[in-house]
Protein backbone atom coordinates (compact mmCIF):
# COMPACT_ATOMS: atom_id res chain seq x y z
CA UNK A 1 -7.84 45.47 35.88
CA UNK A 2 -5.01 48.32 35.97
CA UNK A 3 -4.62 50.92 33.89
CA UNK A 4 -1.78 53.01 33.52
CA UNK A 5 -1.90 56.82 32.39
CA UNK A 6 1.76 57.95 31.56
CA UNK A 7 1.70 61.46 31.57
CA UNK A 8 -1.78 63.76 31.94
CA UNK A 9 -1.82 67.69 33.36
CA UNK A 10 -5.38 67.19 34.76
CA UNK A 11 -6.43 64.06 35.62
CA UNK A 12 -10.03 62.59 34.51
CA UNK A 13 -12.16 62.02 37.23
CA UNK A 14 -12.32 58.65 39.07
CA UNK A 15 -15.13 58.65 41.33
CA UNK A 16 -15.11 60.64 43.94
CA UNK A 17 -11.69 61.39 42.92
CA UNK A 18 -12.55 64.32 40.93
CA UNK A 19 -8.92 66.48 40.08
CA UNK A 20 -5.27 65.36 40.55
CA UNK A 21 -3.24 68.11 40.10
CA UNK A 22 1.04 68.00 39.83
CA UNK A 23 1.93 71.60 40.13
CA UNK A 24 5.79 72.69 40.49
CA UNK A 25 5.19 76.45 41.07
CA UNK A 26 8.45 78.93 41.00
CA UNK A 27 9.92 81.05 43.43
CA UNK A 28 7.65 84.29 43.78
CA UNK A 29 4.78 82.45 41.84
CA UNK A 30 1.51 80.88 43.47
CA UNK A 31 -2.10 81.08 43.00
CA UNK A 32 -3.84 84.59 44.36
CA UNK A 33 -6.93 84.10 46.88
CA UNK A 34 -9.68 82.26 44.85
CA UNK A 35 -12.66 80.33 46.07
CA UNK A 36 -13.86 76.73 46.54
CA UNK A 37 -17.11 75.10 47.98
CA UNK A 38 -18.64 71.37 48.86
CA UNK A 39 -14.81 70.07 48.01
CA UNK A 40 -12.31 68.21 49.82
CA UNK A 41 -9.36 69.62 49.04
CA UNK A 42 -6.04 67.70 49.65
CA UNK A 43 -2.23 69.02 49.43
CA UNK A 44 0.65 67.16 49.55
CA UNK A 45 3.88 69.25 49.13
CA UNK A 46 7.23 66.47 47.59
CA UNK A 47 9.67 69.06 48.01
CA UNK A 48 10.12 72.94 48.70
CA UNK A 49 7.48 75.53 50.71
CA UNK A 50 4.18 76.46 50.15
CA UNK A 51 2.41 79.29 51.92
CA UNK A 52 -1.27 79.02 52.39
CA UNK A 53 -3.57 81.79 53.57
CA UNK A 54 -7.17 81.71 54.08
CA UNK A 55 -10.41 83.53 55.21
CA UNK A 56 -10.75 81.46 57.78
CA UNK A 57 -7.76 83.52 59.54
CA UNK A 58 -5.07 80.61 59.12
CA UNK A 59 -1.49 81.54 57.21
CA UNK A 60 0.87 79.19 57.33
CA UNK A 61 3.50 77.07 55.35
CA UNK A 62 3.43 73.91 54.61
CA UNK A 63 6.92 72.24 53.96
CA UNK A 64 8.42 68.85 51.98
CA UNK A 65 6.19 66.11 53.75
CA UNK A 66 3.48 68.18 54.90
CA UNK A 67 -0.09 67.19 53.89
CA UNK A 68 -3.69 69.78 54.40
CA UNK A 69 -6.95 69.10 54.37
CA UNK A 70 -9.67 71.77 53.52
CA UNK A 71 -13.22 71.09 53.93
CA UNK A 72 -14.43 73.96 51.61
CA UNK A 73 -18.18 73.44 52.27
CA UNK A 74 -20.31 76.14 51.86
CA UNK A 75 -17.18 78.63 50.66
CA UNK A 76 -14.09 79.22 51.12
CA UNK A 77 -11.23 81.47 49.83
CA UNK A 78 -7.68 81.06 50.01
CA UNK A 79 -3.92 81.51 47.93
CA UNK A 80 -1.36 79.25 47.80
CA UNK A 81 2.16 81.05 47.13
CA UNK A 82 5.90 79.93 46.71
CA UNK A 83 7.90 82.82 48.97
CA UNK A 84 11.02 80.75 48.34
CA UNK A 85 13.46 83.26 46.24
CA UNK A 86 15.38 80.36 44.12
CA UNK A 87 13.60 77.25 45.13
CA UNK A 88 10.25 75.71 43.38
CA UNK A 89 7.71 73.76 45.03
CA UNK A 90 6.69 70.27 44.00
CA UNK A 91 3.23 69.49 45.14
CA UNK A 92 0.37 67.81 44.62
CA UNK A 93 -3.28 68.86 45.14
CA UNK A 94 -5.94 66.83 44.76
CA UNK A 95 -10.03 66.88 45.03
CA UNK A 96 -12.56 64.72 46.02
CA UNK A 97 -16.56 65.19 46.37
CA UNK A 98 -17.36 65.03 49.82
CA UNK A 99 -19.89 62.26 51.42
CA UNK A 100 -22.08 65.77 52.37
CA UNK A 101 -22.36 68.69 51.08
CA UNK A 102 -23.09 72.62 52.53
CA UNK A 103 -20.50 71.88 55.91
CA UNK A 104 -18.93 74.48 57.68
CA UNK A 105 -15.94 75.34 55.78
CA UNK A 106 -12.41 74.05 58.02
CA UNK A 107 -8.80 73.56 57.84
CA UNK A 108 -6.10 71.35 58.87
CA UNK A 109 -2.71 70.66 58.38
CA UNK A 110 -0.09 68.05 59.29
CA UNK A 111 3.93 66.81 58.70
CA UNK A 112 5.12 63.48 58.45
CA UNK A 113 8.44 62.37 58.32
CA UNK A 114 10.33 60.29 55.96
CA UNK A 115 11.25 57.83 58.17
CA UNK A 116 7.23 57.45 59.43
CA UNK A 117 6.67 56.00 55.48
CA UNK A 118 9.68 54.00 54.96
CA UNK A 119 8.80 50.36 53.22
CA UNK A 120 5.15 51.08 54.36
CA UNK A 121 1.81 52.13 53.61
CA UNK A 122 1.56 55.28 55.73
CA UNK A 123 -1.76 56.93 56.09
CA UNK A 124 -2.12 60.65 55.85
CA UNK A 125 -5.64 61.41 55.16
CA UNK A 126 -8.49 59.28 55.98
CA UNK A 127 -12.34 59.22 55.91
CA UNK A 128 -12.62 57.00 59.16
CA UNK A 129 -10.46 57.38 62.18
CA UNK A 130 -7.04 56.85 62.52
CA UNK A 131 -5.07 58.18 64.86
CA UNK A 132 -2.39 60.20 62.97
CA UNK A 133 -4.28 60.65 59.54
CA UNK A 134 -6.01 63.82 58.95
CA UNK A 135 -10.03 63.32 58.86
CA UNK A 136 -11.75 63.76 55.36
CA UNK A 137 -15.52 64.04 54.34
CA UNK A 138 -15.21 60.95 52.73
CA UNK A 139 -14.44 57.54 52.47
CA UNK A 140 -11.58 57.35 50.94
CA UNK A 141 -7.70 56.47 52.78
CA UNK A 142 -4.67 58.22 51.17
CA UNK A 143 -1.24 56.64 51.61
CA UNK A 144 2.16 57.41 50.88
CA UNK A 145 5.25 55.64 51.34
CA UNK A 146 9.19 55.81 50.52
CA UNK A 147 9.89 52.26 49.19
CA UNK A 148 13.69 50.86 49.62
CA UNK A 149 15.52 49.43 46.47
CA UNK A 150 14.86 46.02 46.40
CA UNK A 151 11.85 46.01 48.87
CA UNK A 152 7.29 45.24 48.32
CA UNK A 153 4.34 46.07 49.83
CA UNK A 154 0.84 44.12 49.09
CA UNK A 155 -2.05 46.04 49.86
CA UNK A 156 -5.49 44.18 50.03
CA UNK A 157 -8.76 46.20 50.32
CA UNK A 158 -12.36 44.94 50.19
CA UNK A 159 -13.99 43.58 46.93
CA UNK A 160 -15.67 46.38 45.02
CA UNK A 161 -13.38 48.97 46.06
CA UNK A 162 -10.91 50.70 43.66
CA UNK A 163 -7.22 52.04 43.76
CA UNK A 164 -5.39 55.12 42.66
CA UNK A 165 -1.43 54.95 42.84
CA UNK A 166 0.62 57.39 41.70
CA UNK A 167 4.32 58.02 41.35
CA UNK A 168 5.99 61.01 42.92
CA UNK A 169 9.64 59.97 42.47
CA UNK A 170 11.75 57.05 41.01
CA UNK A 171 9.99 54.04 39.94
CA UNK A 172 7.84 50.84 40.42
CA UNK A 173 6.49 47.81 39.50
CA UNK A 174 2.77 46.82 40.03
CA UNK A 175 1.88 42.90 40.24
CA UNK A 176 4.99 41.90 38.66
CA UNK A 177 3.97 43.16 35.56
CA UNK A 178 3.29 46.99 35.49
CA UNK A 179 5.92 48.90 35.64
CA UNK A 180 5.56 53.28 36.20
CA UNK A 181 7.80 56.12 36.02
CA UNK A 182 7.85 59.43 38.17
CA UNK A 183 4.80 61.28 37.82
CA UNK A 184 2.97 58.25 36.09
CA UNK A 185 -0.22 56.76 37.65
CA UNK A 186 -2.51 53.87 38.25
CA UNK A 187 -5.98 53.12 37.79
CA UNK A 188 -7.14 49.86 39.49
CA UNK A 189 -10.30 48.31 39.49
CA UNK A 190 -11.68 44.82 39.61
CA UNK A 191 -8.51 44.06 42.28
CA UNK A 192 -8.45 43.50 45.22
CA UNK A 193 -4.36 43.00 46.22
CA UNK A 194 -1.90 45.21 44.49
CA UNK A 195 1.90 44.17 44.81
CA UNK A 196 4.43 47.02 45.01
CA UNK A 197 8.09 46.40 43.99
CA UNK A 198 10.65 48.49 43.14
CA UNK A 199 14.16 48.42 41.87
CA UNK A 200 15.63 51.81 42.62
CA UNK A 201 13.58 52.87 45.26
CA UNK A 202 10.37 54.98 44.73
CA UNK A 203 8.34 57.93 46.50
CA UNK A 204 4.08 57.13 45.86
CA UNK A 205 0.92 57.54 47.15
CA UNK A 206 -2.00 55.38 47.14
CA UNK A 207 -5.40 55.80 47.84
CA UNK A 208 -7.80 53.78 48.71
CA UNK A 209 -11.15 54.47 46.74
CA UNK A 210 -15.01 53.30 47.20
């Protein structure tokens, strides 16, 4: 079964997918240090700069392609900020429960490239190993993937498991059937191989749910 949500601020939680956030925040704007605990925290920036900062010690910016992971565990504080004078930043966070709870609190951070998810399922976050992914407290696996005009992707996963796909940019068509917009999304359950097509080439993630 799919269902498609066309347009929602804050996403309803999807087991262990708890929040899916799209934030564009403006130049000089951001979110001042706050805290979080026994989350897994995941931020994906589409386009633009973000500056994180932490009280773990870590300040850094994470650019266009850049994903982080924070374990927030037993606590954590940290701001997110757009230091960009006349550019926004398109990005999308996103929390999950985590498999346990009270861990140390940690942070990590990586960039991949375009041309690393072209007309495939890249993997960027993952709750068992893989080599480039970052490692999350739990199992979930998050791809992304710039899709070519005129080009699919199937994805099969295990019986009982469940998919979120969303749409950063352009548009696609799920199954044949299904087709989504830019910053629609997917709910899939009871489904084991998704098709992906698209027609005018499309930016999206998909993860991979238990």
């Amino acid at each position: 079964m799919i269902k498609v949500i066309t347009k929602e601020g804050r996403y309803k939680p999807f087991d262990p997918l708890r929040i899916f956030d799209i934030d564009i925040i403006q130049p000089g704007q951001g979110f001042g240090m706050h805290p979080h605990a026994n989350r897994e925290i995941v931020t994906y920036v589409i386009d633009g700069t973000l500056e994180h900062q932490d009280n773990l010690g870590n300040k850094v910016i994470l650019e266009a392609g850049g994903v982080q992971r924070i374990t927030a565990g037993t606590g954590i504080f940290h701001s997110e900020c757009n230091r960009s004078k006349d550019k926004p930043v398109h990005l999308l966070q996103i929390w999950f429960l985590p498999t346990n709870k009270g861990l140390p609190p940690s942070w990590k951070q990586k960039r991949f490239t375009k041309e690393q998810q072209r007309n495939q399922l890249f993997p960027i976050v993952s709750g068992t190993p893989l080599r480039k992914a970052l490692h999350i407290n739990q199992d979930i696996i998050m791809y992304v993937s710039y899709l070519e005009t005129g080009k699919a992707i199937t994805f099969t996963q295990e019986e009982g498991r469940r998919i979120f796909l969303f749409v950063m940019e352009g548009e696609l068509t799920l199954n044949r059937s299904m087709t989504l917009n830019r910053h629609n999304s997917a709910r899939v359950t009871e489904t084991s191989t998704l098709e992906v097509t698209t027609n005018s080439g499309t930016h999206f993630m998909l993860i991979d749910l238990p």
